[in-house]
N, C-alpha and C. Protein backbone atom coordinates (compact mmCIF):
# COMPACT_ATOMS: atom_id res chain seq x y z
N UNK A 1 28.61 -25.29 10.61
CA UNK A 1 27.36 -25.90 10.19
C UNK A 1 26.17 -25.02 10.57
N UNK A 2 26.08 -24.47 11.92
CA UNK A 2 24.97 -23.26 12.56
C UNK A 2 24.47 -22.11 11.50
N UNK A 3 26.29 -21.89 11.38
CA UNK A 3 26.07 -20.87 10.14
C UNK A 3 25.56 -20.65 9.02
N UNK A 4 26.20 -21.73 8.39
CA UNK A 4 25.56 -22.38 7.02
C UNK A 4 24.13 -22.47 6.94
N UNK A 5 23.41 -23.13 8.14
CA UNK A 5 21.87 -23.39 8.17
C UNK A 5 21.41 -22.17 8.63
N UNK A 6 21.72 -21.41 9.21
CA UNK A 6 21.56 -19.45 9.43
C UNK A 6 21.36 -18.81 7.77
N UNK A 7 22.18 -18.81 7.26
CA UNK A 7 22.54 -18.21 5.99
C UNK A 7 21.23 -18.80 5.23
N UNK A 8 21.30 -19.97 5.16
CA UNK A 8 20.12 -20.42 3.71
C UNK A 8 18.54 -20.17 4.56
N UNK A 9 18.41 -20.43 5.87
CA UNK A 9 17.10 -19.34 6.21
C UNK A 9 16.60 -18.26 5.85
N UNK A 10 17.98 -17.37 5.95
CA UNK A 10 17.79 -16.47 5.66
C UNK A 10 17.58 -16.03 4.45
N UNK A 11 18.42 -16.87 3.46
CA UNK A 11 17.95 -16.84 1.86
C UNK A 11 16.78 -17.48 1.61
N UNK A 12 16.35 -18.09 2.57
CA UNK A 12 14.93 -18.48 2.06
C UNK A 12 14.19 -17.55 2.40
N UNK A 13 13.64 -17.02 3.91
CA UNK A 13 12.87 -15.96 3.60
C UNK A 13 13.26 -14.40 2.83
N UNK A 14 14.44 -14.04 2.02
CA UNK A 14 14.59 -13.05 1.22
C UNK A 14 13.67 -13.39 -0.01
N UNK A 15 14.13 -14.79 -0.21
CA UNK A 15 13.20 -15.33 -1.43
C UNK A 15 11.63 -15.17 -1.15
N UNK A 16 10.97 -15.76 0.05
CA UNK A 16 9.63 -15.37 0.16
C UNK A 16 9.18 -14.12 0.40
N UNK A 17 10.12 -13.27 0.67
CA UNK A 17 9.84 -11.64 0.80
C UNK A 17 9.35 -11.03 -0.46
N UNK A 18 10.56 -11.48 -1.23
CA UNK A 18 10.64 -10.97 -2.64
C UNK A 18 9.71 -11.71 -3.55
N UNK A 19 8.83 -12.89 -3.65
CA UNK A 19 8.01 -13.49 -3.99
C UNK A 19 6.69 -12.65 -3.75
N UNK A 20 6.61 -12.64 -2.30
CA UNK A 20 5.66 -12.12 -2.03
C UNK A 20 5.11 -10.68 -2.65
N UNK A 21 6.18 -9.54 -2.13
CA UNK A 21 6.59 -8.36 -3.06
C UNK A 21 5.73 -8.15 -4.19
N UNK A 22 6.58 -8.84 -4.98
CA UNK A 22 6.79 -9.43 -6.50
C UNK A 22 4.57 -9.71 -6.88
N UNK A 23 4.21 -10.38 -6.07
CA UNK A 23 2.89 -10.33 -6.40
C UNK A 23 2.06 -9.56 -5.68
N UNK A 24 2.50 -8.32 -4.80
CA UNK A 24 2.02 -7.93 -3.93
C UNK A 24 1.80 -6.38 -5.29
N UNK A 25 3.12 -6.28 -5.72
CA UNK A 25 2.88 -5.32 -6.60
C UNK A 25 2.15 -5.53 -8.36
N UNK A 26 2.07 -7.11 -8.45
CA UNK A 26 0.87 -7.34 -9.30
C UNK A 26 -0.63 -6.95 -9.02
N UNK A 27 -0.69 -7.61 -7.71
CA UNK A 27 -2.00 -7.10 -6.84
C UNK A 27 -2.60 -5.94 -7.63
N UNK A 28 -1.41 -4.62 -6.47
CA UNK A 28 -1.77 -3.42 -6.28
C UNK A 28 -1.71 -3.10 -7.80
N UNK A 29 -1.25 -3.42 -9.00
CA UNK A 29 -1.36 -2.60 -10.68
C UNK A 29 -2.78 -2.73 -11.01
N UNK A 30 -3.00 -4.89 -10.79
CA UNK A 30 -4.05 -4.89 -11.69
C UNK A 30 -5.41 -3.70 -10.41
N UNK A 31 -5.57 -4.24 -9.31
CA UNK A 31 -6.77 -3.49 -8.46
C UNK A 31 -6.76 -2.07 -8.92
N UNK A 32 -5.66 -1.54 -9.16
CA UNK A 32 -5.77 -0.05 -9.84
C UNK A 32 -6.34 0.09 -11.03
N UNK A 33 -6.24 -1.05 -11.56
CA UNK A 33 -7.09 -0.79 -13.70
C UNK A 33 -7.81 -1.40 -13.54
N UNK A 34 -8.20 -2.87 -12.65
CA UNK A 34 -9.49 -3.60 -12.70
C UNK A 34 -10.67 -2.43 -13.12
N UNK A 35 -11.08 -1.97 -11.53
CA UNK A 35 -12.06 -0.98 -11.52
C UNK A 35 -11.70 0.38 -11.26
N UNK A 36 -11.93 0.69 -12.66
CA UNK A 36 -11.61 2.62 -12.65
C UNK A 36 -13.20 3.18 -12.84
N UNK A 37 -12.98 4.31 -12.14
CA UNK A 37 -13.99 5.01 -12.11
C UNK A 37 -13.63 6.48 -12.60
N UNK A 38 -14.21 7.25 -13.74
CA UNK A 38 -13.29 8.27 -13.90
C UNK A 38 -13.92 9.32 -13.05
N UNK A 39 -13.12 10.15 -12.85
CA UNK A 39 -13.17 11.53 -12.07
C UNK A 39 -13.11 12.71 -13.00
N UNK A 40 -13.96 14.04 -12.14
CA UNK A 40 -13.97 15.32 -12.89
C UNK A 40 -12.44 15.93 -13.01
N UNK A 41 -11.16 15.11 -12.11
CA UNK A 41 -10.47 15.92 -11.86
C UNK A 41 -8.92 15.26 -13.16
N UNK A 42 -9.82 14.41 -14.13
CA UNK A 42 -8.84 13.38 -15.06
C UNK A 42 -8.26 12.22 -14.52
N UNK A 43 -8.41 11.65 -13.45
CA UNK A 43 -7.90 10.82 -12.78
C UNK A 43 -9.08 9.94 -12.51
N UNK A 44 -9.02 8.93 -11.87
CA UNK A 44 -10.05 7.76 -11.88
C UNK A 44 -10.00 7.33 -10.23
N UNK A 45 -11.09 7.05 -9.72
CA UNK A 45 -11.39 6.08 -8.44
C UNK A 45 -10.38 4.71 -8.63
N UNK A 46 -10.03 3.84 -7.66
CA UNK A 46 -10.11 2.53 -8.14
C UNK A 46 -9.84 1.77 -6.59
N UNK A 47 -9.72 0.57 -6.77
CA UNK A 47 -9.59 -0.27 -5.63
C UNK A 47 -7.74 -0.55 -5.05
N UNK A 48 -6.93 -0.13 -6.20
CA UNK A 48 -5.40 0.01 -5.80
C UNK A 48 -4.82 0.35 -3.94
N UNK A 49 -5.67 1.35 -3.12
CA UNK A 49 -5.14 2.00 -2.03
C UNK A 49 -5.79 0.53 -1.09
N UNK A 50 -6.25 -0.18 -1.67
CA UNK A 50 -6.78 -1.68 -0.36
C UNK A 50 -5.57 -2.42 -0.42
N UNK A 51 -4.41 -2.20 -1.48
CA UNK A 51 -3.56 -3.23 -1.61
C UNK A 51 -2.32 -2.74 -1.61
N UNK A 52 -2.61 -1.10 -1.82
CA UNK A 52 -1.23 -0.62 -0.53
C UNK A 52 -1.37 -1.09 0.94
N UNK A 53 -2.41 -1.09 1.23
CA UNK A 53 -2.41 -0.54 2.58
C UNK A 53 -2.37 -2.64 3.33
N UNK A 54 -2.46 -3.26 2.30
CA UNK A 54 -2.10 -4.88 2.84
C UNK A 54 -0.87 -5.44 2.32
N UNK A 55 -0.08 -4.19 1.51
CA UNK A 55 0.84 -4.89 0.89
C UNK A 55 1.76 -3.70 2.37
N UNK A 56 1.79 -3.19 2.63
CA UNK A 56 2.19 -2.39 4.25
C UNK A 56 1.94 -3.44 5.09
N UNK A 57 0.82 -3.88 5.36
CA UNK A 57 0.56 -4.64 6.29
C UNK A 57 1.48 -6.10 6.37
N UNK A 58 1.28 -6.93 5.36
CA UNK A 58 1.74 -8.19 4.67
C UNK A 58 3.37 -7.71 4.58
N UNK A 59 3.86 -7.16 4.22
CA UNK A 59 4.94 -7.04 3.88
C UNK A 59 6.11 -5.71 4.57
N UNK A 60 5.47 -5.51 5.34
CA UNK A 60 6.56 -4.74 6.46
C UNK A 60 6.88 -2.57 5.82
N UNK A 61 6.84 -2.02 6.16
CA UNK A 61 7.88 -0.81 5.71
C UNK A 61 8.22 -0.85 4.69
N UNK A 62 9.36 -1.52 4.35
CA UNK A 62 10.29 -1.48 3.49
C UNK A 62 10.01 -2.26 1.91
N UNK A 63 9.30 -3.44 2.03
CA UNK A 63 8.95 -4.24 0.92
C UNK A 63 7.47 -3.73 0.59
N UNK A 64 6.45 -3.33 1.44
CA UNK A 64 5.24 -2.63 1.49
C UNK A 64 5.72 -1.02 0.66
N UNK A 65 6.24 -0.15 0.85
CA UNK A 65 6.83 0.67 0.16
C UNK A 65 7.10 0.76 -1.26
N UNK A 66 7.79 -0.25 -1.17
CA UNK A 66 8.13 -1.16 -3.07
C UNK A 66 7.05 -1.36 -3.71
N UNK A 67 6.20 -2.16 -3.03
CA UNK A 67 5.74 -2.72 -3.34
C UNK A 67 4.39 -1.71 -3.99
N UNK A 68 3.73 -1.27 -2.72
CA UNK A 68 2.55 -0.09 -3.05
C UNK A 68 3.18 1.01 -4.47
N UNK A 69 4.58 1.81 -4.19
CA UNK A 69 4.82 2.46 -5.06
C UNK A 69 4.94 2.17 -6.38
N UNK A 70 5.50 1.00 -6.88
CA UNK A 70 6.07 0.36 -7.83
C UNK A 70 5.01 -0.18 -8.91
N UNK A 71 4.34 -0.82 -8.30
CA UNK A 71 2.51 -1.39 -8.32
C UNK A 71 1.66 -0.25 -8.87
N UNK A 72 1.20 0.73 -7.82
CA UNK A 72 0.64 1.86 -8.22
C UNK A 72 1.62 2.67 -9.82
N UNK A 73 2.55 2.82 -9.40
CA UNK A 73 3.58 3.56 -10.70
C UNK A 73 3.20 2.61 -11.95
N UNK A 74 3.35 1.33 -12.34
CA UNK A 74 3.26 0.92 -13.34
C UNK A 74 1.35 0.60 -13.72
N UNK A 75 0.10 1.05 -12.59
CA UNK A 75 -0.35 1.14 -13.44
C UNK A 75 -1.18 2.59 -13.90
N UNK A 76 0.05 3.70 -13.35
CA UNK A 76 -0.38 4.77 -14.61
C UNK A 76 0.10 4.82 -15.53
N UNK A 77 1.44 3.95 -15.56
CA UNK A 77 2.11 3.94 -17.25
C UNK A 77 1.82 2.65 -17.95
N UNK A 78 1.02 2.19 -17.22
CA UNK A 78 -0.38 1.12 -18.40
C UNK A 78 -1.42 1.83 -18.78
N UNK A 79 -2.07 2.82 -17.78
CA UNK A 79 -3.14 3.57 -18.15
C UNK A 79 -2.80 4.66 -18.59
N UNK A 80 -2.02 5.06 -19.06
CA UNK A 80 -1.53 6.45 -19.91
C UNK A 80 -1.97 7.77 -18.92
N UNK A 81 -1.35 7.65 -17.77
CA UNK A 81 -0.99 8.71 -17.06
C UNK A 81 0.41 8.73 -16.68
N UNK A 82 1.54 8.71 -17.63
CA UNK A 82 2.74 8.27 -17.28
C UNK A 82 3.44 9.24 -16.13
N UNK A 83 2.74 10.64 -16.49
CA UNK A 83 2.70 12.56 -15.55
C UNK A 83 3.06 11.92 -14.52
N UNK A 84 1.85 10.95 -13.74
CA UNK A 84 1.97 10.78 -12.41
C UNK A 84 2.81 9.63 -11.75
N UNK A 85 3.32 8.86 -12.76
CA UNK A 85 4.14 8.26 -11.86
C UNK A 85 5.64 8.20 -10.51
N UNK A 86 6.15 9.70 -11.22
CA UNK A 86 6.92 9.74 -10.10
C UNK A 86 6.40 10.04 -8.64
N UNK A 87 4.88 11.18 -8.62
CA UNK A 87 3.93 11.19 -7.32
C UNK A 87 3.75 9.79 -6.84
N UNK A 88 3.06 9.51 -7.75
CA UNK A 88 2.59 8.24 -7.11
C UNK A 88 3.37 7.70 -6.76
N UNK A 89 4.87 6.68 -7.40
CA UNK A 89 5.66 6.25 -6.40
C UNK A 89 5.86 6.61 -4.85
N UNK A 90 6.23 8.19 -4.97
CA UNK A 90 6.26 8.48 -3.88
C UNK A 90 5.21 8.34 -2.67
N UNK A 91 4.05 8.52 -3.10
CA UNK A 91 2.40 8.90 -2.58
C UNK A 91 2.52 7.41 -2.31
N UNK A 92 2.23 6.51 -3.00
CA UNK A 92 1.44 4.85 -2.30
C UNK A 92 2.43 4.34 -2.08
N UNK A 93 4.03 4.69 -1.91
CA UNK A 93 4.96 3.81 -1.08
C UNK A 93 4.79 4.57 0.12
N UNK A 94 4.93 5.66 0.23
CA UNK A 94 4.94 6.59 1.63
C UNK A 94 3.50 5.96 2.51
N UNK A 95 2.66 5.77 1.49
CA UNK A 95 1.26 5.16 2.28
C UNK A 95 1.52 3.67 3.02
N UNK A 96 1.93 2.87 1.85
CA UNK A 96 2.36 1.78 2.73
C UNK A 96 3.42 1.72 3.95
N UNK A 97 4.28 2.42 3.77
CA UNK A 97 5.44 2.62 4.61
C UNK A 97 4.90 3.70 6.81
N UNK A 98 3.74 4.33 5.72
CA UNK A 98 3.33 5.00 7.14
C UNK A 98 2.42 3.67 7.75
N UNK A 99 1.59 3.17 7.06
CA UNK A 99 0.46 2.13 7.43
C UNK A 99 1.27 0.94 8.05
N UNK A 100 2.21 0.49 7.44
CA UNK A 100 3.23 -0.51 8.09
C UNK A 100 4.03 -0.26 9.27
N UNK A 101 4.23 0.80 9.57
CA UNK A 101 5.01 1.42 10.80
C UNK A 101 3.88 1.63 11.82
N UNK A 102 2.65 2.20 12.10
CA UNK A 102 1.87 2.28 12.75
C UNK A 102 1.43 0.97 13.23
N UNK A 103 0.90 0.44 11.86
CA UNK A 103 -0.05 -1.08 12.68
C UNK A 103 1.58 -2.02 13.44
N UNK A 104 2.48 -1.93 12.97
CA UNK A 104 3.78 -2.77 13.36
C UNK A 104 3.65 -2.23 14.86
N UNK A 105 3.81 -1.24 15.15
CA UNK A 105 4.33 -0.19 16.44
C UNK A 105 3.14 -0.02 17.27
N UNK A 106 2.09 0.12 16.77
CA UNK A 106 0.61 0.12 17.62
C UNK A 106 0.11 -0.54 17.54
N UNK A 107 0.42 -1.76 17.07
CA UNK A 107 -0.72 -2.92 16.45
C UNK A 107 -1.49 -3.81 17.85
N UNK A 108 -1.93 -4.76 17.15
CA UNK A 108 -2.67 -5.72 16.98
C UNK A 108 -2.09 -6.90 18.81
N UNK A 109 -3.00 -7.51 19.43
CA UNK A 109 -2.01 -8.49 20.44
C UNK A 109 -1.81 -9.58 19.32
N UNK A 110 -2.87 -9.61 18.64
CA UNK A 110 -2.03 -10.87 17.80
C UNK A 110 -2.25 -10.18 15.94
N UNK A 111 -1.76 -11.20 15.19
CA UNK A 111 -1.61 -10.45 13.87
C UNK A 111 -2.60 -10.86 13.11
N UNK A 112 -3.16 -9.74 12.52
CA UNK A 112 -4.37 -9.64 11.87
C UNK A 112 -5.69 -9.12 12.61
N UNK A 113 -5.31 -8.56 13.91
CA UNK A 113 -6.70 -8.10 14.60
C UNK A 113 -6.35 -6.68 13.76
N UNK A 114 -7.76 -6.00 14.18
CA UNK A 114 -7.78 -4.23 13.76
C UNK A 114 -8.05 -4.09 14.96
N UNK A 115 -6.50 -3.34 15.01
CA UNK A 115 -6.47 -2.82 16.10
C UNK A 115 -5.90 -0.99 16.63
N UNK A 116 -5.98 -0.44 17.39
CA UNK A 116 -5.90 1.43 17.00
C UNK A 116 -4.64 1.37 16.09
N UNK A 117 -3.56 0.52 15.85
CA UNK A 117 -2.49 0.76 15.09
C UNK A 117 -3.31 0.58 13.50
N UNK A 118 -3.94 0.28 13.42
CA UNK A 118 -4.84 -0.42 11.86
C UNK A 118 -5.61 0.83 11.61
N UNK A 119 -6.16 1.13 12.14
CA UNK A 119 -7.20 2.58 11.80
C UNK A 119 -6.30 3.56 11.79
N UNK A 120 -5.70 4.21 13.10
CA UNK A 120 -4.28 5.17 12.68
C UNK A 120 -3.26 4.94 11.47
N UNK A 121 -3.11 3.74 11.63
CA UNK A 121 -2.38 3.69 9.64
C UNK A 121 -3.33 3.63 8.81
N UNK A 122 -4.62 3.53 8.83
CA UNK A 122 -5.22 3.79 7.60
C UNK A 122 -5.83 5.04 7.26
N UNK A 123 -5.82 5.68 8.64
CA UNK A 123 -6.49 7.35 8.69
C UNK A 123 -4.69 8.04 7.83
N UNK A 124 -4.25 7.61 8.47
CA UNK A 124 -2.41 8.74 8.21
C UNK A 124 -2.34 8.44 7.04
N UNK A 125 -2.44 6.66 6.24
CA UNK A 125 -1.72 6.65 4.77
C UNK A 125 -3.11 7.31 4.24
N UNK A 126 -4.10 7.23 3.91
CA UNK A 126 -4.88 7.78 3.06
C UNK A 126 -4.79 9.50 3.41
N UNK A 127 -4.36 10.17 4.30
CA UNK A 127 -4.56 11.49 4.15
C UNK A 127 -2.80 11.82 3.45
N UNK A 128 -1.91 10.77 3.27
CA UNK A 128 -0.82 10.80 3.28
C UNK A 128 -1.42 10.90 1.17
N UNK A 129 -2.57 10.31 0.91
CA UNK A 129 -2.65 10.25 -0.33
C UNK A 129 -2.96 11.15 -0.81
N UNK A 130 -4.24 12.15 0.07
CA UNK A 130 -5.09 12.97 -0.46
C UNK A 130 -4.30 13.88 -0.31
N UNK A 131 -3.10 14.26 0.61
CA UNK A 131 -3.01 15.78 0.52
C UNK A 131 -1.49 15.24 -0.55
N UNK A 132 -0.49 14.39 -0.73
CA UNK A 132 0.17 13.94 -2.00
C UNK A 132 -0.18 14.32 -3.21
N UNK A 133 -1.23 14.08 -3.19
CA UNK A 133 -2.11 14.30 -4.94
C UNK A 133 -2.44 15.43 -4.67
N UNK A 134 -3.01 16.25 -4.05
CA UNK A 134 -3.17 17.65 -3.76
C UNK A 134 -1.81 18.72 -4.01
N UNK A 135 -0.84 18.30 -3.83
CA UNK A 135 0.19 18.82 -4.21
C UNK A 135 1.18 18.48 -4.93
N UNK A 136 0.68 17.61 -5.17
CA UNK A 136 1.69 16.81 -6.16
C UNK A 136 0.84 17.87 -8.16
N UNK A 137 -0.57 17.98 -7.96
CA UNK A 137 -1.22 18.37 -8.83
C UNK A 137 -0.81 20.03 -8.69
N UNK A 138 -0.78 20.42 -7.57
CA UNK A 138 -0.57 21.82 -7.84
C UNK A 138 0.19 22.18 -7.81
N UNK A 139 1.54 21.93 -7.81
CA UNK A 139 2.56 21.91 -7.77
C UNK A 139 3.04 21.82 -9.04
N UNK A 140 3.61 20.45 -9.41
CA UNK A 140 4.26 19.94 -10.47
C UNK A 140 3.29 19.62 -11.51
N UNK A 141 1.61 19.40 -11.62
CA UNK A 141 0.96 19.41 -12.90
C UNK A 141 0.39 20.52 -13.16
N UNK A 142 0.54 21.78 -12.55
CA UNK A 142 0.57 23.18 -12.91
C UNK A 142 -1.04 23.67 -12.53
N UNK A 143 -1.74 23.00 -11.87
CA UNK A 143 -3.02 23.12 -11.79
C UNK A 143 -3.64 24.62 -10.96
N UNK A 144 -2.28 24.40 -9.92
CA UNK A 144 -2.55 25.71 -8.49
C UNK A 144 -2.77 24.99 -7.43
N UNK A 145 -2.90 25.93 -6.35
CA UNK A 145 -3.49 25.49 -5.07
C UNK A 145 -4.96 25.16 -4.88
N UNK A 146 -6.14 25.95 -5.96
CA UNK A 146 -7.39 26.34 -6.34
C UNK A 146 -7.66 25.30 -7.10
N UNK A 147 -7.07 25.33 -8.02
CA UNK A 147 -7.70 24.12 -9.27
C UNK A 147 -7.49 22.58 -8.82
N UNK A 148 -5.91 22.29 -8.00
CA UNK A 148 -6.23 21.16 -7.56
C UNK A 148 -7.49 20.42 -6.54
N UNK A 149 -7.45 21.67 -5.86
CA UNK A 149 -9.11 21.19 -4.67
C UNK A 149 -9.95 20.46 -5.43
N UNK A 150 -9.89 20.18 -6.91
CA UNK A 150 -10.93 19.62 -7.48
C UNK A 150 -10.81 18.10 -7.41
N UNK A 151 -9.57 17.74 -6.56
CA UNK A 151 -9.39 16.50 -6.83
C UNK A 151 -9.41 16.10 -5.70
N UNK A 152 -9.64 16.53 -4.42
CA UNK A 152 -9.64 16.50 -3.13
C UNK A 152 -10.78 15.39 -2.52
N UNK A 153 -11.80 15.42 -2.95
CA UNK A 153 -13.04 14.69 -2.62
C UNK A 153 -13.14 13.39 -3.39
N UNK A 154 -12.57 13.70 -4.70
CA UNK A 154 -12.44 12.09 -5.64
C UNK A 154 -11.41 11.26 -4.78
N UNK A 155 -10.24 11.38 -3.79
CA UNK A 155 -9.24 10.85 -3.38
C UNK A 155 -9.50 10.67 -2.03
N UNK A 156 -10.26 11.47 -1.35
CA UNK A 156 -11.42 10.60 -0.45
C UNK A 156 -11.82 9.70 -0.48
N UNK A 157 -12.96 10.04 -1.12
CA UNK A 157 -13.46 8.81 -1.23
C UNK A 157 -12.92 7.73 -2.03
N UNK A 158 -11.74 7.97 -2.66
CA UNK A 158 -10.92 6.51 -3.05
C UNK A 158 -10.39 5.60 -1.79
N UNK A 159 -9.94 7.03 -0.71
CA UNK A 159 -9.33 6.42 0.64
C UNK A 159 -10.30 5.72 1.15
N UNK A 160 -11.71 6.18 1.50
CA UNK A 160 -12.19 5.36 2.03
C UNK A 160 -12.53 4.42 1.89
N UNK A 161 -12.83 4.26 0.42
CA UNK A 161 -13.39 2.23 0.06
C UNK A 161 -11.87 1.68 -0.01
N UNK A 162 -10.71 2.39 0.01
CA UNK A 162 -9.86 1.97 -0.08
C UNK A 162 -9.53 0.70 1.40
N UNK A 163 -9.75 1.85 2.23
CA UNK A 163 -9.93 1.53 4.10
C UNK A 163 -10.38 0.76 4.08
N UNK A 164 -12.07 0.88 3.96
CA UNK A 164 -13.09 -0.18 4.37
C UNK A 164 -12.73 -1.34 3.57
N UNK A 165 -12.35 -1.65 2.00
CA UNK A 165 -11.84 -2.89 1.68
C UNK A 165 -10.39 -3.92 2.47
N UNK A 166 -10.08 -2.75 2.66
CA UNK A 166 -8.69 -3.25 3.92
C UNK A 166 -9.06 -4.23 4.90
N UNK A 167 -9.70 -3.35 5.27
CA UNK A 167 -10.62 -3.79 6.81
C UNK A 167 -10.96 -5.23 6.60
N UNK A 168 -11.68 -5.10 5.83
CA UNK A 168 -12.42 -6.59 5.41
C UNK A 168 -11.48 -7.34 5.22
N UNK A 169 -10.68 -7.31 4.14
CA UNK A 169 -9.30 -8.15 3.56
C UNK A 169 -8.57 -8.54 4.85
N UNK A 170 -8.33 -7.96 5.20
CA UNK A 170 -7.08 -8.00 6.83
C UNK A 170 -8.09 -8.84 7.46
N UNK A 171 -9.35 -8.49 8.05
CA UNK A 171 -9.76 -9.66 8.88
C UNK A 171 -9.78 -11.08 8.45
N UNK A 172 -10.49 -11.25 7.10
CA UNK A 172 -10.44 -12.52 5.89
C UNK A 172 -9.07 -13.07 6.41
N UNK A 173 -7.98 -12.27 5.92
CA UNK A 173 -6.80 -13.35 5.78
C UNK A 173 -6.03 -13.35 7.25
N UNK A 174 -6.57 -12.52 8.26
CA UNK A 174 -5.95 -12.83 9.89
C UNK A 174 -6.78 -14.08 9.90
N UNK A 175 -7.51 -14.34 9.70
CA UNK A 175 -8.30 -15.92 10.23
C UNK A 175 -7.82 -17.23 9.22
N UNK A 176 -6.95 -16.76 8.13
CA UNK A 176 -6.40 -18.46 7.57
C UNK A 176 -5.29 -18.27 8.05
N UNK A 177 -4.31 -17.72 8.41
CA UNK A 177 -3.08 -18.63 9.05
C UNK A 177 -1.82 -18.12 8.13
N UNK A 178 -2.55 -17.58 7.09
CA UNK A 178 -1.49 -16.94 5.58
C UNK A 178 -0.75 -16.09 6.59
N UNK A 179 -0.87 -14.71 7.00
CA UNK A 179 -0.06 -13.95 7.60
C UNK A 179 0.80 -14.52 8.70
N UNK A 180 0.51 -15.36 9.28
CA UNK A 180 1.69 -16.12 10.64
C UNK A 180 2.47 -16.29 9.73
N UNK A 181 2.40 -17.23 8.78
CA UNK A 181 3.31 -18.32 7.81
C UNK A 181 4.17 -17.26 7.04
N UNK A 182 3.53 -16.05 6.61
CA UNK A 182 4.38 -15.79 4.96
C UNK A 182 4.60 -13.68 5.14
N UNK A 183 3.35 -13.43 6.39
CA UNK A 183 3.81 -12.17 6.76
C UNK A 183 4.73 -11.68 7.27
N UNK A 184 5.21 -10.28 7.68
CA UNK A 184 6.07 -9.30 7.74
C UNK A 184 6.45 -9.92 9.08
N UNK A 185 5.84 -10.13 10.16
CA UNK A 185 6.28 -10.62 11.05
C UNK A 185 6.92 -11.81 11.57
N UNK A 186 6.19 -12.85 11.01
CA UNK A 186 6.69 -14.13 10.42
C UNK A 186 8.12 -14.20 10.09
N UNK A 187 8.30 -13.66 8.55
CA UNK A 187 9.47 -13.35 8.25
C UNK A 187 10.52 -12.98 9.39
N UNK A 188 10.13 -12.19 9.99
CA UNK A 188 11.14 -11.27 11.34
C UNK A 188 11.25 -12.11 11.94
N UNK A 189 10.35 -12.93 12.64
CA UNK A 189 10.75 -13.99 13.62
C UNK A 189 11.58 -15.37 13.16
N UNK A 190 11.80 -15.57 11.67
CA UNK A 190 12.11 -16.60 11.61
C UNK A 190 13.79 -15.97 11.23
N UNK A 191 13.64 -14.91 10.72
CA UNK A 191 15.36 -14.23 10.29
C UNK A 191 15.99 -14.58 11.27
């Protein structure tokens, strides 16, 4: 009987993982096409890197990963940059996945403070973006080492409103009670 009621816990929070996920990487598509801003370098600003970096937070390593990459990937092949989707997978899951391991490992006494684990994952995933796209462009979109620098400062400053929207978001939802109930940790404690 222990077992039995073990087992369907546990299928219940897979189900709220994957729920969560599941709209975590709606989030992160539409915040990427909501507001685009285009860039000199063909690529666009947007608000997408606030919802890696809470879909890391909210959703652990591993589902934060999915989630940021998967999210980000489908919306350059809505916005007809299909080139970049294999970077990007890689680039905004690696972001969530570094940002989720830091704030997890350095974090917070309780969940949802910003705390040095929150700024160190948001300094590491956003440089995890800028120098990604930096070579991801000179590399594999044939640009160079020279010609990509042009995209260096647009992905900045994406990181940073990316950050500072974080910031804000993470404090907002540490004060309703959402992250105890339905976050990464949550989940862990109730598995």
């Amino acid at each position: 009987m222990k077992g039995e009621i073990r087992r369907m816990k546990t299928n219940q929070n897979r189900l709220y993982t994957i729920i969560a996920a599941s709209v975590m990487i709606a989030l992160v598509c539409v915040m990427t096409m909501v507001v685009r801003i285009p860039t000199p370098t063909k690529g666009y600003l947007n608000l997408g890197d606030c919802f890696v970096l809470l879909g890391g937070w909210l959703l652990g390593p591993l589902y934060g990963f999915l989630a940021g990459g998967i999210g980000s990937g489908l919306a350059d092949l809505l916005s007809g940059y299909p080139v970049y989707i294999p970077g990007t997978f890689i680039i905004k899951g690696l972001m969530a996945l570094a940002f989720a391991r830091l704030y997890h490992t350095r974090g917070a006494k309780k969940e949802g403070d910003l705390s040095f684990g929150w700024f160190l994952g948001a300094v590491v995933a956003e440089a995890i973006m800028v120098v990604g796209y930096y070579l991801y462009e000179a590399i594999f979109m044939g640009e160079g080492f020279a010609g990509a620098l042009l995209g260096v400062s647009g992905n900045a400053m994406q990181g940073i409103v990316g950050a500072v929207c974080a910031c804000l978001l993470t404090k907002a939802i540490g004060q309703t009670g959402i992250y105890q109930k339905f976050g990464y940790a949550a989940i862990k404690r109730r598995g």
